[in-house]
N, C-alpha and C. Protein backbone atom coordinates (compact mmCIF):
# COMPACT_ATOMS: atom_id res chain seq x y z
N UNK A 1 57.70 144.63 22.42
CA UNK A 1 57.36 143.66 21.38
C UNK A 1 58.66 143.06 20.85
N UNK A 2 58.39 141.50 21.00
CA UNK A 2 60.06 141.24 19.94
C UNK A 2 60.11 141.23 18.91
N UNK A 3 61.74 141.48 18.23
CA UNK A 3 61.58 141.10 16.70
C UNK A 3 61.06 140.00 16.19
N UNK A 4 60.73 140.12 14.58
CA UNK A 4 60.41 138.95 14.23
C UNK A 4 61.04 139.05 13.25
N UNK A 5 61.24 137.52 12.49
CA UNK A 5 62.72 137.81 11.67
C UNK A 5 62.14 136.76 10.55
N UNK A 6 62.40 136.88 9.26
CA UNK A 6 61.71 136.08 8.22
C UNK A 6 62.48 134.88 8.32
N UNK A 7 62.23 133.60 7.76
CA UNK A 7 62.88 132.17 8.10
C UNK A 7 63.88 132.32 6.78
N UNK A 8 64.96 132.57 7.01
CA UNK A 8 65.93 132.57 5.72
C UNK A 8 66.89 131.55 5.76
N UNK A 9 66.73 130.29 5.14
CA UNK A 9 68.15 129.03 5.74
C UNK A 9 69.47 130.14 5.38
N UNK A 10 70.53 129.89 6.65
CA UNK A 10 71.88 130.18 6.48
C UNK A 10 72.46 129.17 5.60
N UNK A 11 73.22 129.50 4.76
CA UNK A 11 73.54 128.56 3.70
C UNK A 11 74.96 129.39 3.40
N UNK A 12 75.61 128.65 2.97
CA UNK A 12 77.05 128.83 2.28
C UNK A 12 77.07 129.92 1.22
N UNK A 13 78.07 130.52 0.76
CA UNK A 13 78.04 131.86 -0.09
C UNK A 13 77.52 131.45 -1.44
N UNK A 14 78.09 130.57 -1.95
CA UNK A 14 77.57 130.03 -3.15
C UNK A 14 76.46 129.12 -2.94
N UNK A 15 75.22 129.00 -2.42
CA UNK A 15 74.28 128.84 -2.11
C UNK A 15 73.19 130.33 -2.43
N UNK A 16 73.93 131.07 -1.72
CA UNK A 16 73.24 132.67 -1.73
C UNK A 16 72.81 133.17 -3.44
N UNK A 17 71.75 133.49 -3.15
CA UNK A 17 71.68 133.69 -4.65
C UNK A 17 71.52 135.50 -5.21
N UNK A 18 71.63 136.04 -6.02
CA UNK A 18 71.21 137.32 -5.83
C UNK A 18 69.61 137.56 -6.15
N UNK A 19 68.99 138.54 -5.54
CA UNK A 19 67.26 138.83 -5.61
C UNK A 19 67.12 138.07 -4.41
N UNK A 20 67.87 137.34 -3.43
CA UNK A 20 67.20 136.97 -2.20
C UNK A 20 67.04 138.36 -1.52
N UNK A 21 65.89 137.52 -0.39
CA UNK A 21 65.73 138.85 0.46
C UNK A 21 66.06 138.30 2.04
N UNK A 22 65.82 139.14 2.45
CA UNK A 22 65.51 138.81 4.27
C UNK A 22 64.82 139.90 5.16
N UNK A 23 64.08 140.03 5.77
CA UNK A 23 63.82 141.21 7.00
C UNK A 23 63.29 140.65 8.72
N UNK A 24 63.10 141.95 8.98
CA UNK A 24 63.02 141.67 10.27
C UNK A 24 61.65 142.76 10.91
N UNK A 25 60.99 142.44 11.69
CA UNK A 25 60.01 143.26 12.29
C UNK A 25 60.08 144.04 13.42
N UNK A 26 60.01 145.03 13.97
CA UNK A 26 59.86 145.79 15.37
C UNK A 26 59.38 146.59 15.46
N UNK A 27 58.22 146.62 16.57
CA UNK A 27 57.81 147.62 17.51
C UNK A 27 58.84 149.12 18.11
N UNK A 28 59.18 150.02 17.67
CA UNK A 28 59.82 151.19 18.47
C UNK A 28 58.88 151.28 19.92
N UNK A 29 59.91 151.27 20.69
CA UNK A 29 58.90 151.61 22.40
C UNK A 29 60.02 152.73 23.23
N UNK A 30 59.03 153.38 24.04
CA UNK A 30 59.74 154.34 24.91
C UNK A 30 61.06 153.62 25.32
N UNK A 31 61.07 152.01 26.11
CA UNK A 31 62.22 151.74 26.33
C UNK A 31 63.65 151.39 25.19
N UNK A 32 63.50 151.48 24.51
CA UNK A 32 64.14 151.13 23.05
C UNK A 32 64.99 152.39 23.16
N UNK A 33 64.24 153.35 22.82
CA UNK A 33 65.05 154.96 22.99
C UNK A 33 65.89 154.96 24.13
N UNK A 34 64.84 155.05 25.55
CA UNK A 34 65.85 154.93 26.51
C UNK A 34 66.72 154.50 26.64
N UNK A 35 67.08 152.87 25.99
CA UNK A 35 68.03 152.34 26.30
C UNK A 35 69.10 152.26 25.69
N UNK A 36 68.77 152.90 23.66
CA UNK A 36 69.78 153.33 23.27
C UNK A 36 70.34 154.32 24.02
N UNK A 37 69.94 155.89 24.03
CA UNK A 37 70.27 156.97 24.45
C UNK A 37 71.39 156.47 25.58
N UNK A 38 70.72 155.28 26.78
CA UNK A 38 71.93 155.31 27.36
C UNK A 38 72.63 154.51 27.35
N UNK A 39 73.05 153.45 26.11
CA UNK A 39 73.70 152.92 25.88
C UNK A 39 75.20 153.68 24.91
N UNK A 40 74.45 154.77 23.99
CA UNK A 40 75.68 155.44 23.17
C UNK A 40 75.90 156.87 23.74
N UNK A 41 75.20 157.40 24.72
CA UNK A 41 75.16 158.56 25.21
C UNK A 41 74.67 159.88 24.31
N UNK A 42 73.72 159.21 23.80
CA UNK A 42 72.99 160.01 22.75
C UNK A 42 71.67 161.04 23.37
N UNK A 43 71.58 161.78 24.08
CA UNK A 43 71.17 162.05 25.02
C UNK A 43 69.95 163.81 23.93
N UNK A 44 70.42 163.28 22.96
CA UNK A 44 69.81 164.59 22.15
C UNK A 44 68.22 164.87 22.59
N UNK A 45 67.91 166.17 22.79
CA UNK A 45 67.03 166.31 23.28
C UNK A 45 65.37 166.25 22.54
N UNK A 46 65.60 165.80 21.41
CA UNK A 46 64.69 165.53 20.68
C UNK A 46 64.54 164.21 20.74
N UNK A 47 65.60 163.23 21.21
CA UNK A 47 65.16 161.96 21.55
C UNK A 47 64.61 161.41 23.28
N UNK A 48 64.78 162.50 23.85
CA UNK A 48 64.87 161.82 25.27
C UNK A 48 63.63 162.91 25.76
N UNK A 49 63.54 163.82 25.47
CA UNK A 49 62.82 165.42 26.24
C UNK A 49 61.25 165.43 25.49
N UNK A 50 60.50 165.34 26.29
CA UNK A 50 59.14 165.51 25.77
C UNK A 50 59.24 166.82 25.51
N UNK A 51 59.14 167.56 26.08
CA UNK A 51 58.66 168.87 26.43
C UNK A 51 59.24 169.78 25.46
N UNK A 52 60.84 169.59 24.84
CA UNK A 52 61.40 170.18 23.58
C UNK A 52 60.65 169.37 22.10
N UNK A 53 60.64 168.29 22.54
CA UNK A 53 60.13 167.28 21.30
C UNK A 53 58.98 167.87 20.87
N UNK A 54 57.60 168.15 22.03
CA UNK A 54 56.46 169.34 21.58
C UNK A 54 56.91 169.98 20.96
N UNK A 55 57.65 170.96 20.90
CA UNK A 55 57.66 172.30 20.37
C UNK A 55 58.46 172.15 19.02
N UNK A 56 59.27 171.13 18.54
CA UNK A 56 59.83 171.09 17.21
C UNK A 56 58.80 170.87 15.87
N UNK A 57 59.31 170.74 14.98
CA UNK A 57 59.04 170.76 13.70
C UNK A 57 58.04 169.23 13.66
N UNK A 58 58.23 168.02 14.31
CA UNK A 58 57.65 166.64 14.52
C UNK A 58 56.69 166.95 15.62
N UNK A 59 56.79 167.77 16.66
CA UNK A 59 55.51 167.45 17.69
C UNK A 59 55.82 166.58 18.80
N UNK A 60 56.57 165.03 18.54
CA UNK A 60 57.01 164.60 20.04
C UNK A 60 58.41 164.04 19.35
N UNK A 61 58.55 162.96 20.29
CA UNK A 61 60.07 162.34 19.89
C UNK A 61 60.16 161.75 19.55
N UNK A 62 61.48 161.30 18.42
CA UNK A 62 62.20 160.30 17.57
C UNK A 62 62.64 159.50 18.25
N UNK A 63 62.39 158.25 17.08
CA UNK A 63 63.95 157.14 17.65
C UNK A 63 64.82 157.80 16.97
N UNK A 64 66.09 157.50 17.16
CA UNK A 64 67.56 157.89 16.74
C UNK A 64 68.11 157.22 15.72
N UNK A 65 68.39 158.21 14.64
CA UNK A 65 68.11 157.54 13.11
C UNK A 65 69.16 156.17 13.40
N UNK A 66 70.62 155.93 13.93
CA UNK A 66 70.97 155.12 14.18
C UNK A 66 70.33 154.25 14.89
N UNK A 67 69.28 154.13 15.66
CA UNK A 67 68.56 152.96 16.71
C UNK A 67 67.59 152.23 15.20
N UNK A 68 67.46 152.73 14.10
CA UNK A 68 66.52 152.53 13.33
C UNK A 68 67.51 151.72 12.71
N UNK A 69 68.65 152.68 11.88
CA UNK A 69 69.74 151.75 11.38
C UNK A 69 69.66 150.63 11.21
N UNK A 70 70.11 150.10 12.97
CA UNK A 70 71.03 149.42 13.70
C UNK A 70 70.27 148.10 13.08
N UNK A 71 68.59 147.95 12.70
CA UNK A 71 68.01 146.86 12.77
C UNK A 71 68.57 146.40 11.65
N UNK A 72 68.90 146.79 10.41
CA UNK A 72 69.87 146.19 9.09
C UNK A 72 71.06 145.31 9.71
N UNK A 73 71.95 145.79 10.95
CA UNK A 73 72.79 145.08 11.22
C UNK A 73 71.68 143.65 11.82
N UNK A 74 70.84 143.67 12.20
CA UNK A 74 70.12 142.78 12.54
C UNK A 74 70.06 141.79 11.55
N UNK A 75 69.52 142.41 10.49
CA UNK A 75 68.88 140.88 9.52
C UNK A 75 70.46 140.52 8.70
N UNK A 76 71.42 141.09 8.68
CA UNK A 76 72.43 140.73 7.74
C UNK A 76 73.14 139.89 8.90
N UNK A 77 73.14 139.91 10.31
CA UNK A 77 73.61 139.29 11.07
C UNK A 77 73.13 137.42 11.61
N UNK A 78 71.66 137.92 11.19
CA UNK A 78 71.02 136.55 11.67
C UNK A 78 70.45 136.28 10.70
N UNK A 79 69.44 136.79 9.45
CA UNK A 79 68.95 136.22 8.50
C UNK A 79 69.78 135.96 7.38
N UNK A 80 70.20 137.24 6.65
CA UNK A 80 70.99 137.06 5.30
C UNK A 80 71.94 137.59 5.24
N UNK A 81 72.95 137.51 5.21
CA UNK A 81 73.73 135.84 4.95
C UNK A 81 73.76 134.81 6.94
N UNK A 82 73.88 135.61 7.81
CA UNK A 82 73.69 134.86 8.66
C UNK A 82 74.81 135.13 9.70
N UNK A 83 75.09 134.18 10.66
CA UNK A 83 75.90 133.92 11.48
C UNK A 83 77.23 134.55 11.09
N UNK A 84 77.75 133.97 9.72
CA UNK A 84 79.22 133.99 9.17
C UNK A 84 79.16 135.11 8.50
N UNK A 85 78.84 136.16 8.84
CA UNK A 85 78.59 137.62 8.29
C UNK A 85 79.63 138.57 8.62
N UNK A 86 80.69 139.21 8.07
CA UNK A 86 81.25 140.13 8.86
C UNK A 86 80.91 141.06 7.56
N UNK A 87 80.61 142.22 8.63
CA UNK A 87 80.17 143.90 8.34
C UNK A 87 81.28 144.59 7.66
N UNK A 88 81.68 145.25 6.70
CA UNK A 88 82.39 145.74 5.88
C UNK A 88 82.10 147.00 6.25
N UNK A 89 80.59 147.78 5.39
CA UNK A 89 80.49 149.19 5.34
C UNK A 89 78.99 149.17 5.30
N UNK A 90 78.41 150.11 5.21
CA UNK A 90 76.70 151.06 5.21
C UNK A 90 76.73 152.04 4.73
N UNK A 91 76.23 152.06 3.59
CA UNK A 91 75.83 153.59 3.45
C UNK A 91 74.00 153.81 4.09
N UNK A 92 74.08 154.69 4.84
CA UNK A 92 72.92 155.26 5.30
C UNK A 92 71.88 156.44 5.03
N UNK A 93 70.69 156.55 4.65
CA UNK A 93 70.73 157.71 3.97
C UNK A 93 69.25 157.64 5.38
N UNK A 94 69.00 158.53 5.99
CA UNK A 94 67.69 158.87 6.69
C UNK A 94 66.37 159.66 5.81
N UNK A 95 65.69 158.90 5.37
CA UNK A 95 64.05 159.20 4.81
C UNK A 95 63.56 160.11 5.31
N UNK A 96 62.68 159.55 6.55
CA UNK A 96 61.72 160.03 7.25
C UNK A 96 61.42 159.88 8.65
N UNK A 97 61.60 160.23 9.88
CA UNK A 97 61.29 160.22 11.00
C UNK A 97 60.85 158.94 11.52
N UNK A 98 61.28 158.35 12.72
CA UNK A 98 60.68 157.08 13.31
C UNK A 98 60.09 157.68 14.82
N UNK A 99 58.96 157.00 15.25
CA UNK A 99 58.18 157.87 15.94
C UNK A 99 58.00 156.35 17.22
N UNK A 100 57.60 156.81 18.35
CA UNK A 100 57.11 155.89 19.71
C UNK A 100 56.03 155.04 19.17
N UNK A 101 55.71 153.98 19.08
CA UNK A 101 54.97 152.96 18.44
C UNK A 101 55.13 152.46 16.96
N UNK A 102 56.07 153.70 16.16
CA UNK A 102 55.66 153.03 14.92
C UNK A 102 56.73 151.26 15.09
N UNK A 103 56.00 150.36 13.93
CA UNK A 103 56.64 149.14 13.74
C UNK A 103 57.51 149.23 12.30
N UNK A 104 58.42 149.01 12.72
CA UNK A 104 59.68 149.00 11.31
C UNK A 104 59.87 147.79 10.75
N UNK A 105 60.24 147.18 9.35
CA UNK A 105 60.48 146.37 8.97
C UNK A 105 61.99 146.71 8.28
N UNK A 106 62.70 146.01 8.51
CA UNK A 106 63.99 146.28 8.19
C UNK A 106 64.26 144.97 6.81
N UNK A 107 64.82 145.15 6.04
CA UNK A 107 65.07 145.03 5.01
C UNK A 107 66.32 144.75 4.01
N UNK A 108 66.38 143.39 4.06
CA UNK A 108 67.90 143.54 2.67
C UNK A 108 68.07 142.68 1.43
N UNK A 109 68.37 142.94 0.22
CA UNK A 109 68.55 142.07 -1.40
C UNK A 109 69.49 142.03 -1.33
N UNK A 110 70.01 140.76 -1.71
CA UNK A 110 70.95 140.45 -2.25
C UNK A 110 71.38 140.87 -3.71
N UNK A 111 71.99 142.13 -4.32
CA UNK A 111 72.03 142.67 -5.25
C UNK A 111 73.15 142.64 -6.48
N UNK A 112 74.20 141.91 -5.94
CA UNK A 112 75.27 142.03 -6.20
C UNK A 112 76.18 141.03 -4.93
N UNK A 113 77.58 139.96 -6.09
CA UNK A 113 78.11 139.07 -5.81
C UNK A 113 79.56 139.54 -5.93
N UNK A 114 80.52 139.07 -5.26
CA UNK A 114 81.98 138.65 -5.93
C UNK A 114 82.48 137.82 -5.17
N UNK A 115 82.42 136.55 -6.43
CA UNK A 115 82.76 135.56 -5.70
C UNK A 115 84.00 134.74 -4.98
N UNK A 116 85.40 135.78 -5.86
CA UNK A 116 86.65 135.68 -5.40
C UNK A 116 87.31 135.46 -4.18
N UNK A 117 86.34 136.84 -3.33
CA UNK A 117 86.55 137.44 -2.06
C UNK A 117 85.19 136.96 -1.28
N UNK A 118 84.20 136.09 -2.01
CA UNK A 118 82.81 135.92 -0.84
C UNK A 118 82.46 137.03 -0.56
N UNK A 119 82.08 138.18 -1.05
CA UNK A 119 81.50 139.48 -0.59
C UNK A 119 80.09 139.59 -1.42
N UNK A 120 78.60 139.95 -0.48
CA UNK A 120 77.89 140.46 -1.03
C UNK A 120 77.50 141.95 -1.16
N UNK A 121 77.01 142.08 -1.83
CA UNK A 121 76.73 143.67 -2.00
C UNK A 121 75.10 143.61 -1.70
N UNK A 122 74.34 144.48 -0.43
CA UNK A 122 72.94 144.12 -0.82
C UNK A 122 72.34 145.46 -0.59
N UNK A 123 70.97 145.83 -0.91
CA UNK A 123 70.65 146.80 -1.32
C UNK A 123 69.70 146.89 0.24
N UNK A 124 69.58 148.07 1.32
CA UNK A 124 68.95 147.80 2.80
C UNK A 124 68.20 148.76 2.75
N UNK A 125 66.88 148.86 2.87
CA UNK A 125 65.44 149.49 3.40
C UNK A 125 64.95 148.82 4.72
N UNK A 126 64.62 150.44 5.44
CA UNK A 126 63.47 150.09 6.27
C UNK A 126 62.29 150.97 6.51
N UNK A 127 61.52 150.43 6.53
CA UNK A 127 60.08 151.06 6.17
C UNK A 127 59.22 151.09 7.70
N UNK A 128 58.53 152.02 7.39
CA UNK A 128 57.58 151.99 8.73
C UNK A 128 55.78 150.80 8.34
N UNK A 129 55.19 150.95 9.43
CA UNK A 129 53.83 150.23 9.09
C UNK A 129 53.01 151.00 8.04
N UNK A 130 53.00 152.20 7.62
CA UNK A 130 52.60 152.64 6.22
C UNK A 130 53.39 152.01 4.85
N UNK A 131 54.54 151.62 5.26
CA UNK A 131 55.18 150.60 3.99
C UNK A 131 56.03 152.48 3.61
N UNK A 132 56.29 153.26 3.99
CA UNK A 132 57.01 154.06 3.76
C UNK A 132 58.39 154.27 4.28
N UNK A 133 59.64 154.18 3.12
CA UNK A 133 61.23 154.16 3.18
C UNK A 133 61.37 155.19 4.34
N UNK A 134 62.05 154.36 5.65
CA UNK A 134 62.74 155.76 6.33
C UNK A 134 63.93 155.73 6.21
N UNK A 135 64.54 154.19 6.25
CA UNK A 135 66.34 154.74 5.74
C UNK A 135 66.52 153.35 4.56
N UNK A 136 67.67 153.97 3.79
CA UNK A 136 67.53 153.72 2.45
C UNK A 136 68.91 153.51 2.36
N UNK A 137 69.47 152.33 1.96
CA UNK A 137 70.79 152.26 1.71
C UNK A 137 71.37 151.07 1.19
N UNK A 138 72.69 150.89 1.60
CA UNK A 138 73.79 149.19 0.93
C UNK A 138 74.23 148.84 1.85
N UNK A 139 75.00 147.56 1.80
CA UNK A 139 75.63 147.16 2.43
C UNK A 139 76.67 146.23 1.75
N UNK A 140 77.95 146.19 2.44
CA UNK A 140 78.83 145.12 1.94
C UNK A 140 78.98 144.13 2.95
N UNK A 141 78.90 142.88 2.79
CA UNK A 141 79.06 141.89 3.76
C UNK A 141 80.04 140.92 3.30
N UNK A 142 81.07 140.23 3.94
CA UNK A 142 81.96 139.29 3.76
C UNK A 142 81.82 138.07 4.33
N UNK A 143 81.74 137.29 3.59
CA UNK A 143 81.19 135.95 4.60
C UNK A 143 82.57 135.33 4.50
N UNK A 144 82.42 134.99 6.20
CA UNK A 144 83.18 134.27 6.06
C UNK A 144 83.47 132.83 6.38
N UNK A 145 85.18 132.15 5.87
CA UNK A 145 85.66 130.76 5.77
C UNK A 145 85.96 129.88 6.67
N UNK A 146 85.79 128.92 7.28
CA UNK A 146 86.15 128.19 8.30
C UNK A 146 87.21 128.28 7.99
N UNK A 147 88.36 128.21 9.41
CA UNK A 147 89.88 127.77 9.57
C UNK A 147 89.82 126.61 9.48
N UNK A 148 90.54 126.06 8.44
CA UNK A 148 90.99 124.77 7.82
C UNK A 148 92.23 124.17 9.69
N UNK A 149 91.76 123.10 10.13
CA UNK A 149 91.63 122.73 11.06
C UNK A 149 92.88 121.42 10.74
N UNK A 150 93.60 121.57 11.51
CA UNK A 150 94.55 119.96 11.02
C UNK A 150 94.25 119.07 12.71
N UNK A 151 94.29 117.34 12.15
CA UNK A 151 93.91 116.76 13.30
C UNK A 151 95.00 116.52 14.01
């Protein structure tokens, strides 16, 4: 399933207002895991192993609290603030388990400004299709300035 991503105009920093939002939608699928796992070599056996995944505390297997993460870098990259986004920091906190089918909505407010430096501060949830927090956190984003260009 592809993402789906809310229509947020990219707009200039002082355009950005605080209480905006932005998110993004996804399907978790067997290949998603797979392809993290072998993309970071995350090979944990609660993400990749049916057969251990039975027998734990969940019953089958997780996505990888980072594959869940990762979708925040998503909407701060393409929805809010956009293109001219560079990534600072995350704090990450993991909720609750992401499971093979569930659909995540990933999540970010604009919570906080400084306008000196163009940095937002925004507040990042993502929730499963019960509307329940699995990771819970911030973000700092720096937008940034065109190079002043001489002709």
């Amino acid at each position: 399933m592809p993402i789906h991503s809310s229509n947020v105009n990219k707009r200039p920093y002082n355009e950005i207002e605080i209480g905006e939002t932005a998110s993004i939608t996804k399907s978790i699928t067997e290949a998603d895991i797979v392809n993290f796992a072998g993309i970071t070599g995350d090979v944990n056996p609660m993400h990749v192993d049916i057969d251990y995944a039975q027998k734990s505390m969940f019953g089958e297997r997780l996505a990888h609290g980072m594959l869940t993460a990762s979708f925040i870098s998503t909407v701060l990259g393409t929805c809010l603030p956009g293109k001219d986004a560079l990534y600072l920091g995350q704090e990450v906190r993991f909720v609750k388990p992401v499971k093979i089918g569930d659909t995540i909505t990933a999540s970010a407010e604009v919570v906080a400004k400084e306008d000196q430096k163009q940095i937002l501060t925004l507040k990042t949830i993502v929730t499963n299709q019960r509307g329940e927090i699995v990771v819970d956190g911030q973000a700092r984003i720096l937008i940034m300035r065109p190079k002043n260009i001489e002709s």
